[in-house]
C-alpha atoms as a PDB file:
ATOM      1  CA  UNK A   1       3.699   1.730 -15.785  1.00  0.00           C
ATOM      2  CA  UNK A   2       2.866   4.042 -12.974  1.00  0.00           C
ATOM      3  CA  UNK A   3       0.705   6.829 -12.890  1.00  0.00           C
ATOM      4  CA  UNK A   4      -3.347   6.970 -11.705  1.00  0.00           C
ATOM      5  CA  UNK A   5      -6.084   4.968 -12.236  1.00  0.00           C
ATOM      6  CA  UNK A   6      -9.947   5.708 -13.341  1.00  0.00           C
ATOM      7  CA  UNK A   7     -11.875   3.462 -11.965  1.00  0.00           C
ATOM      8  CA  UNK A   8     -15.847   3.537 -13.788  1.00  0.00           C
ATOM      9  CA  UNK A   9     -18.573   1.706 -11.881  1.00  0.00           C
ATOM     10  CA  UNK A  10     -21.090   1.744 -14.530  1.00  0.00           C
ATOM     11  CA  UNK A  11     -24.800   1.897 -13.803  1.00  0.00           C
ATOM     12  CA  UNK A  12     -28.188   2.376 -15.788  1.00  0.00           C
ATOM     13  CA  UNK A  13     -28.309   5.658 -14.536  1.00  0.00           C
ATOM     14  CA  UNK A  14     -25.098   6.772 -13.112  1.00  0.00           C
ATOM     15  CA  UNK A  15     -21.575   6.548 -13.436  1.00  0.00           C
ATOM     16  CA  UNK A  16     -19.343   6.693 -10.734  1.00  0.00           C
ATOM     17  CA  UNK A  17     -15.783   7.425 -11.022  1.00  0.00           C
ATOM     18  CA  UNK A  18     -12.666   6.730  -8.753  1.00  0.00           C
ATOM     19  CA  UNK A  19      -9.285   7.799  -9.059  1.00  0.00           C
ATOM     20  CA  UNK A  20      -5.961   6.430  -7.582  1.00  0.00           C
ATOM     21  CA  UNK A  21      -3.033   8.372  -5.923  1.00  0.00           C
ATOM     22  CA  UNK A  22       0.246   8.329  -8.068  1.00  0.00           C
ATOM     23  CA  UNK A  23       1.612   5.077  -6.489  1.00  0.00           C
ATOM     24  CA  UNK A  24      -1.428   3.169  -7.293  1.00  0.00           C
ATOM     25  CA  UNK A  25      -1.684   2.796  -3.512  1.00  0.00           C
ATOM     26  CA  UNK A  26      -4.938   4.438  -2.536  1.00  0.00           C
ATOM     27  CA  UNK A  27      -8.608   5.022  -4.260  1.00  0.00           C
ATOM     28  CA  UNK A  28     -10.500   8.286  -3.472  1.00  0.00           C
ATOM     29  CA  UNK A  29     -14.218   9.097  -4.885  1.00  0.00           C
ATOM     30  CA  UNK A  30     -13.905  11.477  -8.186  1.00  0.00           C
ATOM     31  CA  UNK A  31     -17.546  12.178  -9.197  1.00  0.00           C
ATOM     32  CA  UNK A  32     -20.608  10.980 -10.685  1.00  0.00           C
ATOM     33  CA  UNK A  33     -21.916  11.242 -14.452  1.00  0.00           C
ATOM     34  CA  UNK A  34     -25.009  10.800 -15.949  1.00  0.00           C
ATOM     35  CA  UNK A  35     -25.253   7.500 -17.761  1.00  0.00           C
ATOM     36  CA  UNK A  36     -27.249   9.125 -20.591  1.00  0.00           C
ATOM     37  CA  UNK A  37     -26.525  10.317 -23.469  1.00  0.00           C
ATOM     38  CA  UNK A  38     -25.609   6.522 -24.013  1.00  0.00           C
ATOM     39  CA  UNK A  39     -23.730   6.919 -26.994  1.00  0.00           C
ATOM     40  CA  UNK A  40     -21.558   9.690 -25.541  1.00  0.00           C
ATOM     41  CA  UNK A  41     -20.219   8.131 -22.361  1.00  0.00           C
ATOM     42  CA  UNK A  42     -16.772   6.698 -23.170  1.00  0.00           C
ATOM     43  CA  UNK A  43     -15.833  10.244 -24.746  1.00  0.00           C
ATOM     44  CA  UNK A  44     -16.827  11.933 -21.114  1.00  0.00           C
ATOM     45  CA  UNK A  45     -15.159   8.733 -19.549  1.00  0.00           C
ATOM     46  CA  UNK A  46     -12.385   9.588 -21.685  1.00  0.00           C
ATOM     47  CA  UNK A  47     -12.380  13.407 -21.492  1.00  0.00           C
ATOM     48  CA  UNK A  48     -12.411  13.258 -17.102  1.00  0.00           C
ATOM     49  CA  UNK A  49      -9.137  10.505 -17.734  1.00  0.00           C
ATOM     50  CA  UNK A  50      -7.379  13.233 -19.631  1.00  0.00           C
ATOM     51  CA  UNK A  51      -8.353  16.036 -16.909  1.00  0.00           C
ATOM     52  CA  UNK A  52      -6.846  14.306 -14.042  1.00  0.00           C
ATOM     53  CA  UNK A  53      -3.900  12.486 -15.995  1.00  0.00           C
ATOM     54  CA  UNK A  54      -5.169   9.173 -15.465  1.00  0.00           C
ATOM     55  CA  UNK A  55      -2.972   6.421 -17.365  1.00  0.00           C
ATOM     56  CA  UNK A  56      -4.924   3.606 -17.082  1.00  0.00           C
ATOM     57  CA  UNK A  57      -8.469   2.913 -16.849  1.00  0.00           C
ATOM     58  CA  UNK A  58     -10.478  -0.247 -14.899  1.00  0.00           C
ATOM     59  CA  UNK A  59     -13.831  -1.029 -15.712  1.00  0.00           C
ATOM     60  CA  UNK A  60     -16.492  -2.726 -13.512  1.00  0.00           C
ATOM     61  CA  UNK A  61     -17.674  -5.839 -14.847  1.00  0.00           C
ATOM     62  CA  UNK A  62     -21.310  -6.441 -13.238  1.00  0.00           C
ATOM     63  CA  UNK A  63     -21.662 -10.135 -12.926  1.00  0.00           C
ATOM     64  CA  UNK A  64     -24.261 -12.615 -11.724  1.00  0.00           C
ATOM     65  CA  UNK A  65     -23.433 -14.264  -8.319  1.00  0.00           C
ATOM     66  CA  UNK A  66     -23.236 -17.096  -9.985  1.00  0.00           C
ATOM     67  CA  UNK A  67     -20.154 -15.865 -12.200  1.00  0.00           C
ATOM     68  CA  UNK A  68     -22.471 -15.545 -15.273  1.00  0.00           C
ATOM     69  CA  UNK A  69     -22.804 -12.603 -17.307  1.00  0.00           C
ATOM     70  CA  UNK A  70     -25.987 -11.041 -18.349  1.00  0.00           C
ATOM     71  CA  UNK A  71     -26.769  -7.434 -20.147  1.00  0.00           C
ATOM     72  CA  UNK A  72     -25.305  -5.293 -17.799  1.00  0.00           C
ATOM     73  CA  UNK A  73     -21.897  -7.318 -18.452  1.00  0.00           C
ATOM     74  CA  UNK A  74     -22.281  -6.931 -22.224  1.00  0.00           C
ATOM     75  CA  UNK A  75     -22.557  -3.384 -21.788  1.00  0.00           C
ATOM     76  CA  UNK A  76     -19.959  -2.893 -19.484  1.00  0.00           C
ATOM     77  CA  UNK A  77     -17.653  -4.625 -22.126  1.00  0.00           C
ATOM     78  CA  UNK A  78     -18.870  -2.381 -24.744  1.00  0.00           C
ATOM     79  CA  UNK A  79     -17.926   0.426 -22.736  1.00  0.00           C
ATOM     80  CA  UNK A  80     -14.407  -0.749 -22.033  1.00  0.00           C
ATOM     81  CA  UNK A  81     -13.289  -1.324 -25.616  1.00  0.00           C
ATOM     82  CA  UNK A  82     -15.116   2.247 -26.923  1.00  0.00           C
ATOM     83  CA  UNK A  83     -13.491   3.539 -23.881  1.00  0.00           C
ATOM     84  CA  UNK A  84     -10.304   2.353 -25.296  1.00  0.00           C
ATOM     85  CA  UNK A  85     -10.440   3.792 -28.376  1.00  0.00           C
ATOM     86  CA  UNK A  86     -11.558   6.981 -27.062  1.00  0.00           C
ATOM     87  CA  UNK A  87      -8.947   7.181 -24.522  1.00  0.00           C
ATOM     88  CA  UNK A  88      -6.314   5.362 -26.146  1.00  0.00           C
ATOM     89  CA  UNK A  89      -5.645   4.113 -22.691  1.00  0.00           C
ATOM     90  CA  UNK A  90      -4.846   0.568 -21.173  1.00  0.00           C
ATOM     91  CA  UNK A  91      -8.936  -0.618 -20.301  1.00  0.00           C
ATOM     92  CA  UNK A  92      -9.228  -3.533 -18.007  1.00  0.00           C
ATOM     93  CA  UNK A  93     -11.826  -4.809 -16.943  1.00  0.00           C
ATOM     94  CA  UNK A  94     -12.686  -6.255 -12.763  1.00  0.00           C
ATOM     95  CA  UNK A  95     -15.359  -8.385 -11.302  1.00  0.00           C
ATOM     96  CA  UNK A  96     -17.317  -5.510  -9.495  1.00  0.00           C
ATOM     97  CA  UNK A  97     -19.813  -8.052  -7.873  1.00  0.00           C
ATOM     98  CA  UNK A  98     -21.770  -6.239  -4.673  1.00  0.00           C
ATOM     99  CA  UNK A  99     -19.617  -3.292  -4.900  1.00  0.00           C
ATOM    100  CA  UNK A 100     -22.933  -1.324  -4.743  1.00  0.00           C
ATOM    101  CA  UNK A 101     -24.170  -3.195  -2.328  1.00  0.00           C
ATOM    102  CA  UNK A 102     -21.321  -3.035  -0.217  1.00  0.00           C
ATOM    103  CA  UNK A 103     -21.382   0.953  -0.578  1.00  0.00           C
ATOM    104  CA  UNK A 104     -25.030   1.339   0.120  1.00  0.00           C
ATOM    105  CA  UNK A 105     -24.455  -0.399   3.515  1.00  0.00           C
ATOM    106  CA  UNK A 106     -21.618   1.608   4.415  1.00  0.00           C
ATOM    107  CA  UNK A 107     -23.585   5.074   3.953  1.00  0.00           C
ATOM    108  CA  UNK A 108     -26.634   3.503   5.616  1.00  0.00           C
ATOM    109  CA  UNK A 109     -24.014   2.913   8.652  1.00  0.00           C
ATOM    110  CA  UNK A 110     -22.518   5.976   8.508  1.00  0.00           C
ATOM    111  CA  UNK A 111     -26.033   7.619   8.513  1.00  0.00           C
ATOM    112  CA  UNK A 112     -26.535   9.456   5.835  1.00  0.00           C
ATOM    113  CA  UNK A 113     -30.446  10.154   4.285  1.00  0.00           C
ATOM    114  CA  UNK A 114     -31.377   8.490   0.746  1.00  0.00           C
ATOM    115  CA  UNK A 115     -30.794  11.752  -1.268  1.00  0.00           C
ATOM    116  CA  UNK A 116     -27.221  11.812  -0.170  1.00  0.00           C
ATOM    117  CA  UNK A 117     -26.814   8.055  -0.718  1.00  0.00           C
ATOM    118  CA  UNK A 118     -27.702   7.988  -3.868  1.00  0.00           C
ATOM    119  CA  UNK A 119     -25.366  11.205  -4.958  1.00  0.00           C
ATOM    120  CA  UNK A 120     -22.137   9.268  -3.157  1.00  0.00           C
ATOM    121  CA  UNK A 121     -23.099   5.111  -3.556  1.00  0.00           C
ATOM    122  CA  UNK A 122     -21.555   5.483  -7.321  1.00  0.00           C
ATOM    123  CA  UNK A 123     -18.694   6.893  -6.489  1.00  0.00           C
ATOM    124  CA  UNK A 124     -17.815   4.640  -3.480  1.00  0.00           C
ATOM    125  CA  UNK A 125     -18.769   1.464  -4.994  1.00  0.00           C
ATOM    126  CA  UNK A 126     -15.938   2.629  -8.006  1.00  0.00           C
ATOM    127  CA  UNK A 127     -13.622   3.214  -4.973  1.00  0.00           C
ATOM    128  CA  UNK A 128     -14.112  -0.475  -3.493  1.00  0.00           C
ATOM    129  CA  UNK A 129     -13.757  -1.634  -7.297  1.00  0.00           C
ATOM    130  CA  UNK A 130     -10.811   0.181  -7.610  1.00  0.00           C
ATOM    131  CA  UNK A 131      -9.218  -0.608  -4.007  1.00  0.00           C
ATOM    132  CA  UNK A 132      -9.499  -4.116  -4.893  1.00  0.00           C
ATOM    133  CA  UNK A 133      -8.235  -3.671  -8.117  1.00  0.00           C
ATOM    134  CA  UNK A 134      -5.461  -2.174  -6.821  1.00  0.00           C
ATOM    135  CA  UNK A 135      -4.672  -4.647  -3.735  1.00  0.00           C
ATOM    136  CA  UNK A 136      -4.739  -7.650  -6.283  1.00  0.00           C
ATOM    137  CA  UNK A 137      -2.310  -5.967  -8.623  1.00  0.00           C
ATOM    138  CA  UNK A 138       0.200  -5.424  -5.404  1.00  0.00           C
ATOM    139  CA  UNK A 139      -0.376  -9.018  -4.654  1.00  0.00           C
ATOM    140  CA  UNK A 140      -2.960  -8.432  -1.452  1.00  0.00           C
END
């Protein structure tokens, strides 16, 4: 199956979304949603997938270093199978371990001030989730 991508790096507060170019080759940045209202997520999840034609969406899965999961992992689980039923897309799910780090040091090195960080570090951390995602599936 081709066809993009949604990447979701979920967070306590925000939500950042990635998208993939048609040959699953390439992630860009998308946008950034609230995490709250809770309960209404995966339907605004599922409502951006069916704006930009996505046909598959990848969830981060925030685990420990250590491999273990803790709450943040439950929750991102719940969110990938009511994400599924809201999107009656394929949901997987991908070890998103110090994706946010890694994107809060790359916009410290490129510079930018907090209040900027914080409005991009979502979105980038769903592109390096996403970009790996996407590397493994090609066999990189």
């Amino acid at each position: 199956m081709q066809g993009r991508i949604l990447a979701v790096d979920p967070g306590a507060k925000r939500v950042g979304l990635a998208l993939s170019d048609e040959s699953r080759t390439l992630a860009s940045p998308l946008r950034t949603l609230a995490a709250e209202p809770l309960p209404t997520l995966a339907e605004r999840i599922a409502a951006v997938a069916r704006e930009v034609g996505a046909t598959e969406v990848v969830v981060g899965l925030p685990r420990n270093l250590d491999g273990s999961s803790g709450a943040p992992a439950r929750d991102a689980h719940a969110l990938a199978e009511e994400l599924k039923r809201r999107s009656r897309l394929p949901v997987s799910l991908y070890d998103e371990r110090l994706s946010s780090v890694e994107a809060e040091r790359t916009l410290v090195g490129q510079g930018l001030r907090r209040a900027k960080r914080r409005l991009l570090v979502d979105q980038l951390a769903a592109v390096l989730v996403l970009q790996s995602f996407l590397e493994r599936k090609r066999g990189g």
